[in-house]
Protein backbone atom coordinates (compact mmCIF):
# COMPACT_ATOMS: atom_id res chain seq x y z
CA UNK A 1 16.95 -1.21 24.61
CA UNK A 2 16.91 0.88 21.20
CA UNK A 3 13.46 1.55 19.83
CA UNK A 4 11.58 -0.50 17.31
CA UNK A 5 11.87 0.91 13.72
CA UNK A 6 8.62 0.55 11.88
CA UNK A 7 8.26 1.26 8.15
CA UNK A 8 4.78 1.95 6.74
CA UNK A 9 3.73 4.48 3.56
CA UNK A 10 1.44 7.91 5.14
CA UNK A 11 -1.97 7.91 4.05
CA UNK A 12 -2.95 10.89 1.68
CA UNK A 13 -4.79 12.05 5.12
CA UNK A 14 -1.95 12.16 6.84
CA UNK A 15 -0.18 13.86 4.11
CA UNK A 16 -2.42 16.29 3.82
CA UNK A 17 -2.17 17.07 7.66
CA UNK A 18 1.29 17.39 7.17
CA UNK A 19 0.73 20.10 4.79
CA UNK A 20 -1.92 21.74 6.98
CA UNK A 21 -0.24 21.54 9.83
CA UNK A 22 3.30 23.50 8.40
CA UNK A 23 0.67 26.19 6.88
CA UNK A 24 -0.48 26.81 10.37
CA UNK A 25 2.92 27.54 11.09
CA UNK A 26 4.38 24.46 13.35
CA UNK A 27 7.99 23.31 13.22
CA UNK A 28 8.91 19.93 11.28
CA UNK A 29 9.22 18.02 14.59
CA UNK A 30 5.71 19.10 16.15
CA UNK A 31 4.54 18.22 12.93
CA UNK A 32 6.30 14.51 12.62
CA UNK A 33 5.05 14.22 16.30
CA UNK A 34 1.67 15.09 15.99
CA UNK A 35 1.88 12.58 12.65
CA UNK A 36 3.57 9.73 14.43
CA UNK A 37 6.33 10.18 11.84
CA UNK A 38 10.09 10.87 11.51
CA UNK A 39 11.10 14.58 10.75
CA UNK A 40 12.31 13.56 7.43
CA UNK A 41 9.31 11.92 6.41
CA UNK A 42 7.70 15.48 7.04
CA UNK A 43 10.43 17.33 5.03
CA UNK A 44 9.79 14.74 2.01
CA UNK A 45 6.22 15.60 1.68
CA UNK A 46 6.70 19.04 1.97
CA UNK A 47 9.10 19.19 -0.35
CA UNK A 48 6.64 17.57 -3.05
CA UNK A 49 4.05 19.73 -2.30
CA UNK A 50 6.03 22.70 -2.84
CA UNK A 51 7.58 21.09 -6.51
CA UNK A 52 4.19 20.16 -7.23
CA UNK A 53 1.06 20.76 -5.06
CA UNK A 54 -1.36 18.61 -4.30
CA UNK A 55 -1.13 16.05 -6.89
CA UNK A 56 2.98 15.94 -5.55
CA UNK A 57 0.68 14.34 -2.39
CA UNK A 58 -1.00 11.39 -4.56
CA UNK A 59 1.41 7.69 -4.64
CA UNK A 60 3.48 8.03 -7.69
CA UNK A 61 3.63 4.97 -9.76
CA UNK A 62 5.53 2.47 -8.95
CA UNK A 63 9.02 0.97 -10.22
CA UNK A 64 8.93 -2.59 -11.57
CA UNK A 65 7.18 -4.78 -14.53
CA UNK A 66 3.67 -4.90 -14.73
CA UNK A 67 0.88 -6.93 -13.08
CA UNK A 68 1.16 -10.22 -15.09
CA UNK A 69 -2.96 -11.04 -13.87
CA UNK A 70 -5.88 -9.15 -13.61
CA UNK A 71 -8.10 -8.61 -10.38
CA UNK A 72 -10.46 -10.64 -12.12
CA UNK A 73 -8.48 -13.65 -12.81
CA UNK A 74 -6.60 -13.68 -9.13
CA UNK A 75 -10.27 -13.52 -7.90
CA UNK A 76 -11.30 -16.44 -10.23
CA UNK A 77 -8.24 -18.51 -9.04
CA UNK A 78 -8.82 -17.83 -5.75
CA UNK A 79 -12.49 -18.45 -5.93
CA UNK A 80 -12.02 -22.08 -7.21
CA UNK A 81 -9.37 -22.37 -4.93
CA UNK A 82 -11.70 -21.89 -1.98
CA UNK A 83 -15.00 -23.85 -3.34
CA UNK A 84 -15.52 -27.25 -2.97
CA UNK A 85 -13.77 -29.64 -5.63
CA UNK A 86 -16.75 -31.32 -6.54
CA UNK A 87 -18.75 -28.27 -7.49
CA UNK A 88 -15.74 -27.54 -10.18
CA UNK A 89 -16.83 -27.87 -13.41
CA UNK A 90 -13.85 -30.32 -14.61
CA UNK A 91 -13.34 -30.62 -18.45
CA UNK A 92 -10.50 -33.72 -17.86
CA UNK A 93 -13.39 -36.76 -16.29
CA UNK A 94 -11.47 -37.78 -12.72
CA UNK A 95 -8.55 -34.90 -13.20
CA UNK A 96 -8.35 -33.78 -9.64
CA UNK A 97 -5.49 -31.86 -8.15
CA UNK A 98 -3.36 -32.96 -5.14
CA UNK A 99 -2.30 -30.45 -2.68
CA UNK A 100 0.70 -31.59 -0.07
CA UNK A 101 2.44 -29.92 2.47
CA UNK A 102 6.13 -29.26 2.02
């Protein structure tokens, strides 16, 4: 049976371990083993470290539009979401929303 593929971003951590760990002089696959990564995910992170050092380590930013919301507004939504309807301060008198399940 082949082997599970899973797909998840390193930590800085374990970024920085990879670094540490090819200064002390270990091959790419002790490395991506000691990591619990794949050998190319090793040589990627090396490879930014060497272009650019430690910051080459930090997430770089990422493609796409912006956040349309703030924090503060997805908490607010969420918030009233969560509290009880009756506690809402309702500016419409008897405007209540219906939820349904499609």
């Amino acid at each position: 049976m082949p082997k599970l593929l899973t797909v998840r971003a390193l930590t800085e951590d374990e970024r920085a371990r990879i670094v540490w760990l090819a200064a002390e002089g270990r091959r790419v696959a002790a490395i991506a083993a000691a990591v619990g990564c794949h050998e190319q995910t090793v040589r990627f992170w090396l490879t930014r470290f060497n272009a650019a050092g430690v910051a080459g380590l930090h997430d770089q930013p990422r493609p796409g539009c912006p956040a349309t919301y703030a924090p503060e507004q997805i908490g607010a939504v969420v918030a009233a979401a969560l509290s009880d309807p009756q506690a809402l301060d309702r500016s419409v008198p008897g405007h209540t929303t219906a939820w349904r399940y499609i």
